[in-house]
PDB file of N, CA and C in Angstrom:
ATOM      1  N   UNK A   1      56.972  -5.612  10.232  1.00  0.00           N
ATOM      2  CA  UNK A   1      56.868  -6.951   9.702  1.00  0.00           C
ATOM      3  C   UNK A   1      57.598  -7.952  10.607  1.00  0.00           C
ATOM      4  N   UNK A   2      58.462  -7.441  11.257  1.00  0.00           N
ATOM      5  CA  UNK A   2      59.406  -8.787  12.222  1.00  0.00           C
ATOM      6  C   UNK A   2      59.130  -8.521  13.378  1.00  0.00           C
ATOM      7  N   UNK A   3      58.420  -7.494  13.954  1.00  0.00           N
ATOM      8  CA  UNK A   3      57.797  -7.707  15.277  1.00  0.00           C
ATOM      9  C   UNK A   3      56.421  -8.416  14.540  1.00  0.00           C
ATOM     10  N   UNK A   4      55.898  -8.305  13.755  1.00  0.00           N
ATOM     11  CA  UNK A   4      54.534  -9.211  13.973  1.00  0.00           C
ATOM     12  C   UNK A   4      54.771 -10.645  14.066  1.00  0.00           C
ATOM     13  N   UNK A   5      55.963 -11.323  12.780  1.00  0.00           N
ATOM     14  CA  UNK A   5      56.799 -11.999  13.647  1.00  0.00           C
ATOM     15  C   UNK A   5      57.351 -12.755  14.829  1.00  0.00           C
ATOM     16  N   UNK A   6      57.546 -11.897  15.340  1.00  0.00           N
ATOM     17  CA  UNK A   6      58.191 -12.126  16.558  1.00  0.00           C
ATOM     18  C   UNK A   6      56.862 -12.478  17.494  1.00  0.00           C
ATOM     19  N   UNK A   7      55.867 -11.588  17.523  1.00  0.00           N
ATOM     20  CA  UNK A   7      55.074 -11.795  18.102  1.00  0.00           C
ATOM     21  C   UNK A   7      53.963 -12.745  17.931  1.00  0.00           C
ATOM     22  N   UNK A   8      53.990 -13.134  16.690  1.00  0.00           N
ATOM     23  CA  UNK A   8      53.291 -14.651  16.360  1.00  0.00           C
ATOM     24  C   UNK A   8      53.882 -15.749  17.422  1.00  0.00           C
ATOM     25  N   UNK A   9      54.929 -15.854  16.874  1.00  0.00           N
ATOM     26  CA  UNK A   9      55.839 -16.508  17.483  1.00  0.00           C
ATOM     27  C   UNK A   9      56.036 -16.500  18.951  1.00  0.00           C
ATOM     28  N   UNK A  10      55.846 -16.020  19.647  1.00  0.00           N
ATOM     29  CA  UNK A  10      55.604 -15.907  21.123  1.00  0.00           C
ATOM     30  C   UNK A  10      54.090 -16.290  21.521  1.00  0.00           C
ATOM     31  N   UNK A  11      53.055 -15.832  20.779  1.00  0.00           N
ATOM     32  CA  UNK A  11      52.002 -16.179  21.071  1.00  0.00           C
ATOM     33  C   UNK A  11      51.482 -17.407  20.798  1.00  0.00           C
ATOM     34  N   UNK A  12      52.462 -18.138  19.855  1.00  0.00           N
ATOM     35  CA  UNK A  12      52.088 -19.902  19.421  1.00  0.00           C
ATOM     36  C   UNK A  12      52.882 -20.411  20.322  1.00  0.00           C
ATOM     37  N   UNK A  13      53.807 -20.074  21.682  1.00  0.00           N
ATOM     38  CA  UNK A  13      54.411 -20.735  22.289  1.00  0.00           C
ATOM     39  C   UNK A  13      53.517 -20.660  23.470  1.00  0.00           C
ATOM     40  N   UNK A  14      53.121 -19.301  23.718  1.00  0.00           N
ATOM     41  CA  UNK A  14      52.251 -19.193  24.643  1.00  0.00           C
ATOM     42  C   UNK A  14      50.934 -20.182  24.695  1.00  0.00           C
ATOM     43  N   UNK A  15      50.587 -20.274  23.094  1.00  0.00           N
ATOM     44  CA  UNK A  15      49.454 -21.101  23.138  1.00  0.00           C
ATOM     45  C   UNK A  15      49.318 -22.478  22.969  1.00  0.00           C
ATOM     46  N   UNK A  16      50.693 -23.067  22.723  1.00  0.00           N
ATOM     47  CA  UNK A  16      51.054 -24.169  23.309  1.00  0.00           C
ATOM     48  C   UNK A  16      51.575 -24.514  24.713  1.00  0.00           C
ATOM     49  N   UNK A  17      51.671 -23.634  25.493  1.00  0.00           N
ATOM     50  CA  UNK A  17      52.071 -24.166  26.811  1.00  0.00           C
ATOM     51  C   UNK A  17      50.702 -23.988  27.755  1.00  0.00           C
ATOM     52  N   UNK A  18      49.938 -23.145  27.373  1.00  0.00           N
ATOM     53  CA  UNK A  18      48.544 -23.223  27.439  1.00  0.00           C
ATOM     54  C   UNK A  18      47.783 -24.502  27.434  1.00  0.00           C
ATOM     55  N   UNK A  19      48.120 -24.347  26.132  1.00  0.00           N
ATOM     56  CA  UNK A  19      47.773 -26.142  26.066  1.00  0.00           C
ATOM     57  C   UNK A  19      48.135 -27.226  26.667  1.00  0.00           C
ATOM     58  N   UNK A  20      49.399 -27.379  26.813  1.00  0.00           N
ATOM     59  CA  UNK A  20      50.197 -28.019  27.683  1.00  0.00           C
ATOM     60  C   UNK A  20      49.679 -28.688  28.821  1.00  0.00           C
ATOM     61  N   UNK A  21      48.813 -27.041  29.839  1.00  0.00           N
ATOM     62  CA  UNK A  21      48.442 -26.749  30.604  1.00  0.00           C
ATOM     63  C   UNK A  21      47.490 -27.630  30.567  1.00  0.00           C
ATOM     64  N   UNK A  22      46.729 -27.193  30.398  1.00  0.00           N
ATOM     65  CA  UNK A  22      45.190 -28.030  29.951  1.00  0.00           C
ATOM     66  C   UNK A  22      44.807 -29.265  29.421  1.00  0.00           C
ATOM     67  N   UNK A  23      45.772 -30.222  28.990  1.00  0.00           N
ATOM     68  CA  UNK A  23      45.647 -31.139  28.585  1.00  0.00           C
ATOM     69  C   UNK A  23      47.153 -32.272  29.556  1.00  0.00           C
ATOM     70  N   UNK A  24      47.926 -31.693  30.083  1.00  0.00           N
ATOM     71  CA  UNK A  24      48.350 -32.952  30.696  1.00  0.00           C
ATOM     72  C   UNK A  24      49.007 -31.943  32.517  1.00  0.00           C
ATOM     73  N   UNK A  25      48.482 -30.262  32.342  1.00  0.00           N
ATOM     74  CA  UNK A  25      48.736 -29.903  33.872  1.00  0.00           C
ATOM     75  C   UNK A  25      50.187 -29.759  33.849  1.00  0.00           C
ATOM     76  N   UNK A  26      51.079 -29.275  32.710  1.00  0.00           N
ATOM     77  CA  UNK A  26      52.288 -29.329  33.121  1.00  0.00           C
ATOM     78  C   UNK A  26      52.131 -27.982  32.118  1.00  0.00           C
ATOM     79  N   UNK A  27      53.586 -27.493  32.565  1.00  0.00           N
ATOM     80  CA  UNK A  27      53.550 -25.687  32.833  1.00  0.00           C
ATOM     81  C   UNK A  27      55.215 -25.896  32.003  1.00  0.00           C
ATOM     82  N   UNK A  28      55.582 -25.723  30.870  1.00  0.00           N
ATOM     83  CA  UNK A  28      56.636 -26.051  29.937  1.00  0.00           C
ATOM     84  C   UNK A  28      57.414 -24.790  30.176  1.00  0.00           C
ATOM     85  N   UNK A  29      57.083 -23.430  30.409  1.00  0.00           N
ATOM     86  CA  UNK A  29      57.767 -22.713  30.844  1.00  0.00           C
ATOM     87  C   UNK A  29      58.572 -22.706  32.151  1.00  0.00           C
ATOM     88  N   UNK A  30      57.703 -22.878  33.088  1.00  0.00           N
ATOM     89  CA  UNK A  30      57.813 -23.382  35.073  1.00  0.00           C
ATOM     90  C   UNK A  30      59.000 -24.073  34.734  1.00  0.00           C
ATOM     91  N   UNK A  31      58.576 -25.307  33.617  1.00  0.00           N
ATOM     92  CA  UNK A  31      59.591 -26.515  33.886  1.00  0.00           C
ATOM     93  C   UNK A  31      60.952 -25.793  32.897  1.00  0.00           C
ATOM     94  N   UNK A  32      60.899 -24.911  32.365  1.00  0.00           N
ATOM     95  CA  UNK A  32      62.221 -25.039  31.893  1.00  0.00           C
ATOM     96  C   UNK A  32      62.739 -23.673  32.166  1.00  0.00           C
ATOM     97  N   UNK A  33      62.407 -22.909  32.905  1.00  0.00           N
ATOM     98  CA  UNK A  33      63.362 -21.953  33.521  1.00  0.00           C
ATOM     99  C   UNK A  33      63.020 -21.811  35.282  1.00  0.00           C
ATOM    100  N   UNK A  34      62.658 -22.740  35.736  1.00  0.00           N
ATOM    101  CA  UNK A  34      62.687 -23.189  37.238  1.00  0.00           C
ATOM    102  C   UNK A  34      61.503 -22.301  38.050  1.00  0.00           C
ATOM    103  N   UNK A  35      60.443 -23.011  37.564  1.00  0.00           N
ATOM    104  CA  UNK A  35      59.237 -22.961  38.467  1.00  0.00           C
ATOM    105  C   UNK A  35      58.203 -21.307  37.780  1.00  0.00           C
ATOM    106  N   UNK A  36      57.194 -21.193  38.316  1.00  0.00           N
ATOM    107  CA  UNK A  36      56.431 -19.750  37.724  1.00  0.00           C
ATOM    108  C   UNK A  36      56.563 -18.785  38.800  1.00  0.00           C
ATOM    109  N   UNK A  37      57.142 -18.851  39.701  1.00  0.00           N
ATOM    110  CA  UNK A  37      57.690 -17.789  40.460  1.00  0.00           C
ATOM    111  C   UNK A  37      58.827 -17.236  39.766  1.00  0.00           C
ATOM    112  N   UNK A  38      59.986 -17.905  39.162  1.00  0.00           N
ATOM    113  CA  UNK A  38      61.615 -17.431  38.440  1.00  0.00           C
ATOM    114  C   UNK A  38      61.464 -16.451  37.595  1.00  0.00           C
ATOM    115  N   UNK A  39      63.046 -16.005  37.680  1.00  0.00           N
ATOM    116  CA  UNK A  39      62.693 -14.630  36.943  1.00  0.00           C
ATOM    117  C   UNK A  39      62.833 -14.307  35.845  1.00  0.00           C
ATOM    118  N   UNK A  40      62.787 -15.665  34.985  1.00  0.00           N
ATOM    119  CA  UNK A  40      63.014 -15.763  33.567  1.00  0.00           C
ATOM    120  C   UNK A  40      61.544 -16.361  33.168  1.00  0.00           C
ATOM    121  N   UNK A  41      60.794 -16.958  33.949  1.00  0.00           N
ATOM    122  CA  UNK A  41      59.944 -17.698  33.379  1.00  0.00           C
ATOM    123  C   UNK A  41      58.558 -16.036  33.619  1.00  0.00           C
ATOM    124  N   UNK A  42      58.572 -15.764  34.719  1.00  0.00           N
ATOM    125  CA  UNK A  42      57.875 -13.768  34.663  1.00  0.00           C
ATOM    126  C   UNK A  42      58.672 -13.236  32.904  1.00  0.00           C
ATOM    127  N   UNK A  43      59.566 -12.931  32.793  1.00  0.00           N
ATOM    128  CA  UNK A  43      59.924 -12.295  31.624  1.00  0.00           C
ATOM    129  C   UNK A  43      58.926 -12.663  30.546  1.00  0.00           C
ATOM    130  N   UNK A  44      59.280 -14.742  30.746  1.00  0.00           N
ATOM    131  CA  UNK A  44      58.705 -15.126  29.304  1.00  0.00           C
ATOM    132  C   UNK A  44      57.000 -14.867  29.283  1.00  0.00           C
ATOM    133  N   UNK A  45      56.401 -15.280  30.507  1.00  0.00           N
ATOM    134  CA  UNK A  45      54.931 -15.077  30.380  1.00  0.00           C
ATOM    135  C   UNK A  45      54.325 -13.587  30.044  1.00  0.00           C
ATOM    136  N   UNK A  46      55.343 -12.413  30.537  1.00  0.00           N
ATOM    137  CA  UNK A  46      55.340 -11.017  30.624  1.00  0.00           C
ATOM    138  C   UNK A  46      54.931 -10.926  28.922  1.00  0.00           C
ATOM    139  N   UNK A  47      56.162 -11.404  28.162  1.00  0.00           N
ATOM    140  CA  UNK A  47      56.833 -11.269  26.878  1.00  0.00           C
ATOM    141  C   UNK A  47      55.602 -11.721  25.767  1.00  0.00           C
ATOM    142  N   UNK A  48      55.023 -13.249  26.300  1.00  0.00           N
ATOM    143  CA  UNK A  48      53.811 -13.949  25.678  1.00  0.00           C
ATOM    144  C   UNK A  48      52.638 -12.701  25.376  1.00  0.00           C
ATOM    145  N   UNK A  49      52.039 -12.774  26.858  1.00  0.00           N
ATOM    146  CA  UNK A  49      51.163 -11.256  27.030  1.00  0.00           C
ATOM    147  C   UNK A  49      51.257  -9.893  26.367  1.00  0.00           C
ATOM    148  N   UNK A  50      52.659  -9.521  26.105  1.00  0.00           N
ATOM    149  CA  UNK A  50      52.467  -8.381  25.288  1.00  0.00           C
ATOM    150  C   UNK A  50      52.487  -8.895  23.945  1.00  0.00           C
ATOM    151  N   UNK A  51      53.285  -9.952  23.431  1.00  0.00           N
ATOM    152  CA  UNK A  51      53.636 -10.185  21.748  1.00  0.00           C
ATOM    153  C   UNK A  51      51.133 -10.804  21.640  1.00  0.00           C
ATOM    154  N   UNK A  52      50.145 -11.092  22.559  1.00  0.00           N
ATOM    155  CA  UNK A  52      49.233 -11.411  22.538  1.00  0.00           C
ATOM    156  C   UNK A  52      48.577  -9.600  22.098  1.00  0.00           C
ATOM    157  N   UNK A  53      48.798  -8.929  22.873  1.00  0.00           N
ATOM    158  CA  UNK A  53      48.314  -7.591  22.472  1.00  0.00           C
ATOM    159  C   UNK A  53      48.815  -7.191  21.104  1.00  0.00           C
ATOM    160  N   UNK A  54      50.358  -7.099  20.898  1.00  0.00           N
ATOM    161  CA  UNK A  54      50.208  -7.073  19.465  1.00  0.00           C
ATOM    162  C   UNK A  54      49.769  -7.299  18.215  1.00  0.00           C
ATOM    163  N   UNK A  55      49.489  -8.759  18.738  1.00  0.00           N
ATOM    164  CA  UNK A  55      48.518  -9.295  17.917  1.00  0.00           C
ATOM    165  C   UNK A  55      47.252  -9.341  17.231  1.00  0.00           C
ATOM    166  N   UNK A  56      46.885  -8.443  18.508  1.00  0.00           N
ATOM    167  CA  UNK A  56      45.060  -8.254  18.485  1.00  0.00           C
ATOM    168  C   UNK A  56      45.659  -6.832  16.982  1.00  0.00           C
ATOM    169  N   UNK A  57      46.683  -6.195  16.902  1.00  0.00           N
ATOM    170  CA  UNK A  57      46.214  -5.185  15.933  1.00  0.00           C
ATOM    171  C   UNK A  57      46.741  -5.818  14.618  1.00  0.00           C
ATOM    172  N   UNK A  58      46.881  -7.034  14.066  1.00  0.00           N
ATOM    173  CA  UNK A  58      46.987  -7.553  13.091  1.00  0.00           C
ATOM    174  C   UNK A  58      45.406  -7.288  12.646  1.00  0.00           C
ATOM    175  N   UNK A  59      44.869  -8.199  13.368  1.00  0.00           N
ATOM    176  CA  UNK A  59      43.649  -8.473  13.153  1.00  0.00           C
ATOM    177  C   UNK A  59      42.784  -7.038  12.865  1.00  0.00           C
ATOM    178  N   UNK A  60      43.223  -6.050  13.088  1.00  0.00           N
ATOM    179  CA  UNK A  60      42.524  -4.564  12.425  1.00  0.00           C
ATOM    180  C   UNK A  60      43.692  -3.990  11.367  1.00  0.00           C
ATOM    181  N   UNK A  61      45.170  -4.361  11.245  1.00  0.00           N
ATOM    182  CA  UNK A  61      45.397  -3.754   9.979  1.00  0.00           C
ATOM    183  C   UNK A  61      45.470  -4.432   8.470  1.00  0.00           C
ATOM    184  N   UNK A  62      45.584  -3.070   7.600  1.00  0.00           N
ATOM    185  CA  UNK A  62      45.341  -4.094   6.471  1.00  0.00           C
ATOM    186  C   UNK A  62      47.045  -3.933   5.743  1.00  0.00           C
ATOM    187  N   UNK A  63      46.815  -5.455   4.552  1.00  0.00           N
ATOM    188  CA  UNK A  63      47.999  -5.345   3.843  1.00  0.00           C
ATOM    189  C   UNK A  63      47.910  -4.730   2.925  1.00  0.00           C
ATOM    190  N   UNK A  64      48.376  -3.867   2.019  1.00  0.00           N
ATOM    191  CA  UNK A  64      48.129  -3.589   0.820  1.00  0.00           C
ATOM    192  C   UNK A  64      48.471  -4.842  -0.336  1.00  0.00           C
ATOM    193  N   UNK A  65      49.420  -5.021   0.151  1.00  0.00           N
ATOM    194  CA  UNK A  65      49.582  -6.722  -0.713  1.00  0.00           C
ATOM    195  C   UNK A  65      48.736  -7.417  -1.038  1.00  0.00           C
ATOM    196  N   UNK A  66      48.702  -7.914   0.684  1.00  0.00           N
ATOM    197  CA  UNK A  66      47.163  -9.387   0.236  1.00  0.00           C
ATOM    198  C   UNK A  66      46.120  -8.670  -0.145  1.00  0.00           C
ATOM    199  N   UNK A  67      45.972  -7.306   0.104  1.00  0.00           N
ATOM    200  CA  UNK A  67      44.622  -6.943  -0.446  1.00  0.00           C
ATOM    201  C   UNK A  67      44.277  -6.971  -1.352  1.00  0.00           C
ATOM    202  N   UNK A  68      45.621  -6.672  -2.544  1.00  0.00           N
ATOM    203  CA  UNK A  68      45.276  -6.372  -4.002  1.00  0.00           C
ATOM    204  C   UNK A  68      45.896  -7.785  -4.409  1.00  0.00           C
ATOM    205  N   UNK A  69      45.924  -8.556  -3.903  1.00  0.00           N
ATOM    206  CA  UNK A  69      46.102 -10.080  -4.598  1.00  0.00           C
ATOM    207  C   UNK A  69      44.372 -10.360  -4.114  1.00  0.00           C
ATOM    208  N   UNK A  70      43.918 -10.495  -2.772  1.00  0.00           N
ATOM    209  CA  UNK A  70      42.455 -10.950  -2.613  1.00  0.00           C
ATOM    210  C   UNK A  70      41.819 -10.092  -3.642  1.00  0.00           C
ATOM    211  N   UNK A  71      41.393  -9.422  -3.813  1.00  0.00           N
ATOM    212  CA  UNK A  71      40.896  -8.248  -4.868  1.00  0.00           C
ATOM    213  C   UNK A  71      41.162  -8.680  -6.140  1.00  0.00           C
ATOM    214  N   UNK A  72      42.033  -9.304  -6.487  1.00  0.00           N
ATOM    215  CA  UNK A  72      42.544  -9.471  -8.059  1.00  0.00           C
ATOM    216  C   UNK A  72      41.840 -10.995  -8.459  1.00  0.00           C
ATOM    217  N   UNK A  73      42.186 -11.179  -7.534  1.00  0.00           N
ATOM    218  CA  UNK A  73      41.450 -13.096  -7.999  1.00  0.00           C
ATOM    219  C   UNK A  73      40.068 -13.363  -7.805  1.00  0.00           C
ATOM    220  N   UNK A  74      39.308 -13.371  -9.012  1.00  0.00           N
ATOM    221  CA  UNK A  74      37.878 -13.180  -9.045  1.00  0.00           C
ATOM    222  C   UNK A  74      37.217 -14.525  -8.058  1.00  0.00           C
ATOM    223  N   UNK A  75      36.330 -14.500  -7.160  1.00  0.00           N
ATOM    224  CA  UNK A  75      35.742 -15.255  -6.396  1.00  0.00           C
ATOM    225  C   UNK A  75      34.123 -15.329  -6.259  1.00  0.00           C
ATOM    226  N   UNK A  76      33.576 -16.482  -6.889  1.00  0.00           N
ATOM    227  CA  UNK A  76      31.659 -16.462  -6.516  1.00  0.00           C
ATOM    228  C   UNK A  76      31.490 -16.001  -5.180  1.00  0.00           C
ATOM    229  N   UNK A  77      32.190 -16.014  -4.199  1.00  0.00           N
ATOM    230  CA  UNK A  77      31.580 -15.559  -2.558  1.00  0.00           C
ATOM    231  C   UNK A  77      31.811 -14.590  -2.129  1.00  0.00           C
ATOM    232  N   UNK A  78      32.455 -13.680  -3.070  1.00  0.00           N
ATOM    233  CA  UNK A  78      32.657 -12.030  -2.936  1.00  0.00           C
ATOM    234  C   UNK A  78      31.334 -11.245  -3.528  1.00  0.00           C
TER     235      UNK A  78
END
């Protein structure tokens, strides 16, 4: 539960500096641990990239929680 977490959380930073990227060309990581060669700003992009793979297995597991709350609350589009 706190690595998925964690890894949200890395991947909404990632996908804001992405953005960043793409909409005004500036690199928020580069700029705040000194350039995309440094060896903190490799860690963080390293760090983005894997908490992004983690992610992908949200999207295939299930909760038992939300399941039996989605399941419980009757819906016309089920």
């Amino acid at each position: 539960m706190i690595m998925d977490r964690i890894a949200l959380i890395l991947a909404i930073v990632g996908g804001l500096n992405w953005g960043s990227i793409g909409l005004f060309r500036f690199d928020i990581v580069a700029w705040l641990f000194g350039g995309q060669t440094a060896t903190v700003s490799r860690v963080v992009y390293t760090l983005v990239g894997l908490a992004a793979l983690w992610c992908i297995s949200l999207l295939f597991r299930s909760d038992a929680v939300t399941d039996a709350l989605y399941f419980a609350v009757p819906s016309p589009w089920r």
